[in-house]
C-alpha atoms as a PDB file:
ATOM      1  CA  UNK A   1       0.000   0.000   0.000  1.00  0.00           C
ATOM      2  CA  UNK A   2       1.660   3.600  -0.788  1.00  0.00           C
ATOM      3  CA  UNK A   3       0.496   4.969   2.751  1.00  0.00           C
ATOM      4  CA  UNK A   4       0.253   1.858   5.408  1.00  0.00           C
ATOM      5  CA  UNK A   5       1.258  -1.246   6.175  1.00  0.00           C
ATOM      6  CA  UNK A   6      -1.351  -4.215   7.315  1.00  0.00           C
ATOM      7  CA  UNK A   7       1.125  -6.820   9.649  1.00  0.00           C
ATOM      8  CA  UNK A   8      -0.621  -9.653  11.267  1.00  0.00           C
ATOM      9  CA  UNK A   9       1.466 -11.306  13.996  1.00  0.00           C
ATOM     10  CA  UNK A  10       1.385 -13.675  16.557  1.00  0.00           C
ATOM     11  CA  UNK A  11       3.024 -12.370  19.555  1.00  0.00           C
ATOM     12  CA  UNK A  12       2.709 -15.492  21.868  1.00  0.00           C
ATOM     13  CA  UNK A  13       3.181 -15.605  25.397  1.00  0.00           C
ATOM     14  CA  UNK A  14       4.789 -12.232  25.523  1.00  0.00           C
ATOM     15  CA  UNK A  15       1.377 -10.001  23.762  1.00  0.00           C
ATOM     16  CA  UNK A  16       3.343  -7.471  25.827  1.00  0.00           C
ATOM     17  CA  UNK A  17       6.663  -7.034  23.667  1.00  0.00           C
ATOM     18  CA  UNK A  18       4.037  -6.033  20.538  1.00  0.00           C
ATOM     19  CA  UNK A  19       4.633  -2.557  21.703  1.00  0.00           C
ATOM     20  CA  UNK A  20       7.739  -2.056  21.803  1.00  0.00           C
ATOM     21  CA  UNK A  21       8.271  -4.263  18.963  1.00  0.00           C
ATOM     22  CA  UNK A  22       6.092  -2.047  17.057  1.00  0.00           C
ATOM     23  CA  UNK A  23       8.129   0.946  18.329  1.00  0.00           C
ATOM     24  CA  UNK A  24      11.557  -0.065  17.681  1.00  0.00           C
ATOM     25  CA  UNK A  25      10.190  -1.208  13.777  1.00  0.00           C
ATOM     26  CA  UNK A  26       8.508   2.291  13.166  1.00  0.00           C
ATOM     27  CA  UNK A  27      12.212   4.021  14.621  1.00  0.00           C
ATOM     28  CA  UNK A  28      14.050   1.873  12.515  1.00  0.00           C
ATOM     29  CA  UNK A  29      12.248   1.957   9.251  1.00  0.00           C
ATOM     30  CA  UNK A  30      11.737   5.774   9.671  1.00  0.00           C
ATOM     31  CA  UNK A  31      15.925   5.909   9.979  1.00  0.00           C
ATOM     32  CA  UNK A  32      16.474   3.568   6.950  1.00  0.00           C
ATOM     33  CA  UNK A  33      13.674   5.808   4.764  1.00  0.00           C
ATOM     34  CA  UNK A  34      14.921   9.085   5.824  1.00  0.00           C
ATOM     35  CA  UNK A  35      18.739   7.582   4.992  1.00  0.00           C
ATOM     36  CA  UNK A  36      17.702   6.479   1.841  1.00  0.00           C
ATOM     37  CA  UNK A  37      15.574   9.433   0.292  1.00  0.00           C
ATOM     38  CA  UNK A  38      17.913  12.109   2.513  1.00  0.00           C
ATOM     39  CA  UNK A  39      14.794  13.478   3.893  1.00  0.00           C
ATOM     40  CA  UNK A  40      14.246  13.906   7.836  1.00  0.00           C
ATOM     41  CA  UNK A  41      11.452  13.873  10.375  1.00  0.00           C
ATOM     42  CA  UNK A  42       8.267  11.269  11.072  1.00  0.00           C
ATOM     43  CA  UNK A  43       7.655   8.159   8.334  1.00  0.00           C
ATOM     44  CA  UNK A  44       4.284   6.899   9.651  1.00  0.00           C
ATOM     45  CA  UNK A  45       1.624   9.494  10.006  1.00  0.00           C
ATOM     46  CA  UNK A  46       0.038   8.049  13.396  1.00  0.00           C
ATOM     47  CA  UNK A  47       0.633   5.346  15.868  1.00  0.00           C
ATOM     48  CA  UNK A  48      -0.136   1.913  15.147  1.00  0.00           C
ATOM     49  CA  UNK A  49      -3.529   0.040  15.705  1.00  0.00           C
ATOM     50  CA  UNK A  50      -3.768  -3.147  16.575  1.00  0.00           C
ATOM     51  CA  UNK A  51      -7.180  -5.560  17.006  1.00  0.00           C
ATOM     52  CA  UNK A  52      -6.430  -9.613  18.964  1.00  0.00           C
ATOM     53  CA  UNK A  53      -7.883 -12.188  16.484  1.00  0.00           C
ATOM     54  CA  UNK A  54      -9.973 -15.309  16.865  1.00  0.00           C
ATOM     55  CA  UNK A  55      -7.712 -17.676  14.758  1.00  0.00           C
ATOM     56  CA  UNK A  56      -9.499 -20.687  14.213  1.00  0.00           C
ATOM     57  CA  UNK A  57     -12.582 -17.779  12.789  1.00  0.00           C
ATOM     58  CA  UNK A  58     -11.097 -15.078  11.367  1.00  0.00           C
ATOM     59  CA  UNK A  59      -7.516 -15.618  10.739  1.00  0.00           C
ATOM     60  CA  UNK A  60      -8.014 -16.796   6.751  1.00  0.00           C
ATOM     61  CA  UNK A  61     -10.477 -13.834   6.680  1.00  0.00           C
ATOM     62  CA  UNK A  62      -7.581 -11.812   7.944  1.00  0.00           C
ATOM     63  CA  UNK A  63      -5.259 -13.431   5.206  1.00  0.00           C
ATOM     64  CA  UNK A  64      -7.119 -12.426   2.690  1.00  0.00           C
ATOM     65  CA  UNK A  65      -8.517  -8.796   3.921  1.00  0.00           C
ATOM     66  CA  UNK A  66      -4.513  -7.816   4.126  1.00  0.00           C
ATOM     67  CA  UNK A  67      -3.905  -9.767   0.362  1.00  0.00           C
ATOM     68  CA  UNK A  68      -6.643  -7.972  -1.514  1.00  0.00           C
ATOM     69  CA  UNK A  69      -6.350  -4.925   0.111  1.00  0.00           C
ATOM     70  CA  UNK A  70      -4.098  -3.821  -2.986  1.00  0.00           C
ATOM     71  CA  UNK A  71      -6.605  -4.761  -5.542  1.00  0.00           C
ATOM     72  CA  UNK A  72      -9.320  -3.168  -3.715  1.00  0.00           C
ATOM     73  CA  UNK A  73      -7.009   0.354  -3.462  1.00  0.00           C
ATOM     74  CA  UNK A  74      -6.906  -0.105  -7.610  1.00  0.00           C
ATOM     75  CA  UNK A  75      -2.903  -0.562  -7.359  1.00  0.00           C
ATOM     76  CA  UNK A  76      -3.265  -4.098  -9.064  1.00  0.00           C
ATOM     77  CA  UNK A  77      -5.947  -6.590 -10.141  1.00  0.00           C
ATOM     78  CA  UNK A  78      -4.295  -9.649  -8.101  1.00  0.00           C
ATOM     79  CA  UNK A  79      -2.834  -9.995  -4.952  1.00  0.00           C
ATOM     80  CA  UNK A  80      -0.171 -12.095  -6.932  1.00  0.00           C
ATOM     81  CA  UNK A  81       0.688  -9.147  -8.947  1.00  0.00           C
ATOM     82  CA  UNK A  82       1.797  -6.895  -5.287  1.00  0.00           C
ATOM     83  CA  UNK A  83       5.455  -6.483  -4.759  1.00  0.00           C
ATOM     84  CA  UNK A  84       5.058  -6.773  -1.308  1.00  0.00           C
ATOM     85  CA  UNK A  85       1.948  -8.786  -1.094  1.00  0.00           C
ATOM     86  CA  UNK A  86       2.229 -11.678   1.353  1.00  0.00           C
ATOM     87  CA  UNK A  87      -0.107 -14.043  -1.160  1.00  0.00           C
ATOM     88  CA  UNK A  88       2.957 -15.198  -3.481  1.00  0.00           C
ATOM     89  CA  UNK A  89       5.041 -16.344  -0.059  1.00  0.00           C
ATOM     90  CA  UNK A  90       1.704 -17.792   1.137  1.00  0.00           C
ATOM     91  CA  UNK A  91       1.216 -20.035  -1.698  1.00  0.00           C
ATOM     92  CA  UNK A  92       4.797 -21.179  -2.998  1.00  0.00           C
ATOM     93  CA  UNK A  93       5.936 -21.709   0.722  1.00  0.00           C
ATOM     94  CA  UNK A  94       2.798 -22.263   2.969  1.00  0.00           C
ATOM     95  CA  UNK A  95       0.723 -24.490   0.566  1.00  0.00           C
ATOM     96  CA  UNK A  96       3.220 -26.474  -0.833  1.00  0.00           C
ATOM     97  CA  UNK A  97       3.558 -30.360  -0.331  1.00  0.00           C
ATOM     98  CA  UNK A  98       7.185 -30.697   1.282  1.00  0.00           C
ATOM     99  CA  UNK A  99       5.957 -28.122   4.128  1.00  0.00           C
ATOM    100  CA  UNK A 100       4.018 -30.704   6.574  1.00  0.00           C
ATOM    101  CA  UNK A 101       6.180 -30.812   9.488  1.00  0.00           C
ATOM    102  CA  UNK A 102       4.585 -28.796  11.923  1.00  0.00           C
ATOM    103  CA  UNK A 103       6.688 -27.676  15.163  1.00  0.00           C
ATOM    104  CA  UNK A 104       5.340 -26.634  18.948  1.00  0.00           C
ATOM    105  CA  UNK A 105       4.141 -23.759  17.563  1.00  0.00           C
ATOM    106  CA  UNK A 106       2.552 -23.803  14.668  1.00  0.00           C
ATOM    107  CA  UNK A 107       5.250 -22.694  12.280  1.00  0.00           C
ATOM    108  CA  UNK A 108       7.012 -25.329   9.745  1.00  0.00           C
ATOM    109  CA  UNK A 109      10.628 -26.720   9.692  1.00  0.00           C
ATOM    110  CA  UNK A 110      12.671 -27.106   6.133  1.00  0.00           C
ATOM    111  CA  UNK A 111      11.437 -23.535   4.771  1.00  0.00           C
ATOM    112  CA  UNK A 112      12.852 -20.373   3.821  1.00  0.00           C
ATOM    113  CA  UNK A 113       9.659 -18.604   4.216  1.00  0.00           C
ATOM    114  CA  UNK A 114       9.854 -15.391   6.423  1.00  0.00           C
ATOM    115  CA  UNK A 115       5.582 -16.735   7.390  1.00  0.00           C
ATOM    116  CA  UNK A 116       4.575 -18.530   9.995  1.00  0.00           C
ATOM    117  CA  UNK A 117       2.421 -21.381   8.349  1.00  0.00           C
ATOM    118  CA  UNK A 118      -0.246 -21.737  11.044  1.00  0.00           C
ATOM    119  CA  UNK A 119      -2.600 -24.672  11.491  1.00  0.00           C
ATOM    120  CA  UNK A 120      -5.331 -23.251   9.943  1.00  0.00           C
ATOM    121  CA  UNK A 121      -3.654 -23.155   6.591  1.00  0.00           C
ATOM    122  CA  UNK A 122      -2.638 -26.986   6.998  1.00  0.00           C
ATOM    123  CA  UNK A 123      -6.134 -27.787   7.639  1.00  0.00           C
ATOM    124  CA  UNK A 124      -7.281 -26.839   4.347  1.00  0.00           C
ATOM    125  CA  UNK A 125      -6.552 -29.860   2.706  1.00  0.00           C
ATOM    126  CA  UNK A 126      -3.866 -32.902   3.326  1.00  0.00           C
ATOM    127  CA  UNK A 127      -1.795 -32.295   0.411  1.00  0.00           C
ATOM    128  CA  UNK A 128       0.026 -28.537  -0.781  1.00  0.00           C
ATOM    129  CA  UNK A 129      -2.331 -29.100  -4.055  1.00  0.00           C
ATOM    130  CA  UNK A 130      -5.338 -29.176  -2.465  1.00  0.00           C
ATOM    131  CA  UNK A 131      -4.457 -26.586  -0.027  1.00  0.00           C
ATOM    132  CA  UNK A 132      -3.311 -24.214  -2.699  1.00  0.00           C
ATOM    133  CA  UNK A 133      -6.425 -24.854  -4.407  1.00  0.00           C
ATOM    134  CA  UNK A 134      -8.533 -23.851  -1.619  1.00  0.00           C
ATOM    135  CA  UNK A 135      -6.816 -21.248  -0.399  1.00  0.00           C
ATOM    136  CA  UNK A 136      -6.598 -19.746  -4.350  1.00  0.00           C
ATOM    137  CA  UNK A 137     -10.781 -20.369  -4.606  1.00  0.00           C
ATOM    138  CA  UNK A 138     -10.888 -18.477  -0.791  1.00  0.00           C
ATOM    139  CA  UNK A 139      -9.185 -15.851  -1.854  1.00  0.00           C
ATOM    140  CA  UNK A 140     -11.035 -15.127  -5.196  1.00  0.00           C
ATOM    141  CA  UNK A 141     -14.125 -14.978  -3.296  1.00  0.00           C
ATOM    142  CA  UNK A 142     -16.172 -12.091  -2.805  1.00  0.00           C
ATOM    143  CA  UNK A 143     -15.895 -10.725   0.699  1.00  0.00           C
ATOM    144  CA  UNK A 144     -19.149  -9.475   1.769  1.00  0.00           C
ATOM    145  CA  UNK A 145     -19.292  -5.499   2.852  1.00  0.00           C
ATOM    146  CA  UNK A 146     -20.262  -6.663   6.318  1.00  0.00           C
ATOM    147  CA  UNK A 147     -17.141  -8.166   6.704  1.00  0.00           C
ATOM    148  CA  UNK A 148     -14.868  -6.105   5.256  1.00  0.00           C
ATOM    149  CA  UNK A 149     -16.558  -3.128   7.627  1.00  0.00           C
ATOM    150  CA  UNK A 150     -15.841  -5.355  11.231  1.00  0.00           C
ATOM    151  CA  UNK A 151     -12.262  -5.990   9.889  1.00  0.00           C
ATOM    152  CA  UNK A 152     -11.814  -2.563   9.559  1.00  0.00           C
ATOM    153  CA  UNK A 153     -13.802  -1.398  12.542  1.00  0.00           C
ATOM    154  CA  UNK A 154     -11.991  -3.932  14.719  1.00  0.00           C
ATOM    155  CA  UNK A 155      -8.426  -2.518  14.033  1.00  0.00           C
ATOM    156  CA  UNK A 156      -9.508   1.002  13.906  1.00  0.00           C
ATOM    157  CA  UNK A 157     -11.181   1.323  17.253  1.00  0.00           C
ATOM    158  CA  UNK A 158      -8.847  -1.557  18.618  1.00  0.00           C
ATOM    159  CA  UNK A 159     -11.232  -4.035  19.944  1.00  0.00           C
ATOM    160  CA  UNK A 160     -11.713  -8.286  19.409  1.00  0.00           C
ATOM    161  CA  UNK A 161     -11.278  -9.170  15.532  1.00  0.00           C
ATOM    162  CA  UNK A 162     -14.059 -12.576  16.585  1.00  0.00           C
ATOM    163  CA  UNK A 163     -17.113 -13.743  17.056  1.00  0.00           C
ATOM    164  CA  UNK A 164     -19.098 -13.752  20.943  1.00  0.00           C
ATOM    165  CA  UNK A 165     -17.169 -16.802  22.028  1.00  0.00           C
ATOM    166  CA  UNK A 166     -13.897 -15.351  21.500  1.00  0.00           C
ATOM    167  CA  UNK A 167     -15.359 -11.940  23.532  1.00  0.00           C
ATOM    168  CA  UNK A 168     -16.525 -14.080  26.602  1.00  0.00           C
ATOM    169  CA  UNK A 169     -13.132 -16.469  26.664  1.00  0.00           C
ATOM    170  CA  UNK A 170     -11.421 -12.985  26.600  1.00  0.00           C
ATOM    171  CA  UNK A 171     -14.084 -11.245  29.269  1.00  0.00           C
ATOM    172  CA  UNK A 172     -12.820 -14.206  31.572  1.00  0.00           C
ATOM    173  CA  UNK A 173      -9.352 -13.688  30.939  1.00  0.00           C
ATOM    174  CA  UNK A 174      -8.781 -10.345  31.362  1.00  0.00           C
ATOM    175  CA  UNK A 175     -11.797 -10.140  33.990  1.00  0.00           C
ATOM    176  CA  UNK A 176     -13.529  -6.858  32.400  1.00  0.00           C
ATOM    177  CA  UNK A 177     -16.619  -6.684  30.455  1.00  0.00           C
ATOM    178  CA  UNK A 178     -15.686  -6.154  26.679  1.00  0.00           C
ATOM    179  CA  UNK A 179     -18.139  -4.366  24.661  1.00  0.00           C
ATOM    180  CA  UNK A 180     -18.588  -2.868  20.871  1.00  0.00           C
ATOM    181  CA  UNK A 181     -18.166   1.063  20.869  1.00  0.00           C
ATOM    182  CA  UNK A 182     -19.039   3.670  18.876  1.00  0.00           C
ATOM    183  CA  UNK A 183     -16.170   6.207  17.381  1.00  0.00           C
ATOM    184  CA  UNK A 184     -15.440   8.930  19.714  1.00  0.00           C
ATOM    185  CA  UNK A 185     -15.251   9.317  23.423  1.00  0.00           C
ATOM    186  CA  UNK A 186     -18.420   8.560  25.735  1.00  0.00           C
ATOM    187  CA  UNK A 187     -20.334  11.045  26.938  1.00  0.00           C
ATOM    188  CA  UNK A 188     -19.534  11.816  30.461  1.00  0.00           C
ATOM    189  CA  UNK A 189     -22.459  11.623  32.546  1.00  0.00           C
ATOM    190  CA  UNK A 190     -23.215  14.653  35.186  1.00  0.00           C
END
């Protein structure tokens, strides 16, 4: 995209870090930009946004909001097509046959790939063909308005990226009642 960047990470036990993870990124990429056009001051125009995911729901959905996102700006007509689409490493590393080894945590051994190939991409099929085929037919599908709105809502106003399940497991986790808002602050009551 020519003015953000979609990432979609799994920070495991240490959610934590993902701040200053995201911090150190921005300072660095800013330094390497600025060095590399001779230009000074701010890269990235606010702070980042970030929404948790239900991954056995919404991760593909995810996937493919982030892939198409280029064709739906009118930069390209396939995600394939992208320079820095993650759709090309998706299929020729995360679909193919010889990646079936899955480690502790989800990721593959034997690759080059700089993805994580998560479970739910393995459990599209038993073989890289018919994973690549259904992840190529998933892709190409139309994604409904609806869903393209919640995506968008979810990162913009930073809450849950799942369905009511994933909001109660979370409720009980954290111990605070998680609800939808609107945009803007609430009004404060006198």
């Amino acid at each position: 995209m020519t003015n953000h960047v979609h990432l979609l990470l799994q920070p495991g036990e240490d959610a934590y870090k993902l701040p200053s993870f995201m911090k150190v990124l921005a300072a660095r990429t800013t330094r390497f930009f600025n060095m590399l056009e001779g230009r000074s001051g701010t890269l990235w125009e606010s702070r980042y946004k970030s929404s948790p995911v239900q991954r056995d729901e919404y991760l593909l959905n995810c996937c493919r909001y982030i892939e198409l996102n280029p064709v739906r700006a009118g930069i390209t007509d396939h995600p394939a097509n992208y320079k820095w689409s993650s759709y090309n490493e998706r299929i020729n590393f995360g679909i193919a046959d010889e990646i079936t080894t899955k480690t502790e945590l989800g990721g593959v051994t034997g690759t080059t790939s700089i993805l994580d190939i998560d479970p739910v991409f393995l459990s599209l099929g038993e073989t890289g063909g018919i994973r690549l085929k259904k992840y190529k037919k998933f892709v190409g599908e139309n994604i409904a308005p609806e869903e393209i709105k919640f995506l968008r809502d979810s990162v913009k106003r930073g809450q849950l990226t799942g369905n009511s399940k994933f909001e109660e497991a979370v409720e009980q986790i954290i111990g605070k009642r998680i609800e939808r808002r609107g945009q803007g602050r609430p009004f404060k009551n006198k």
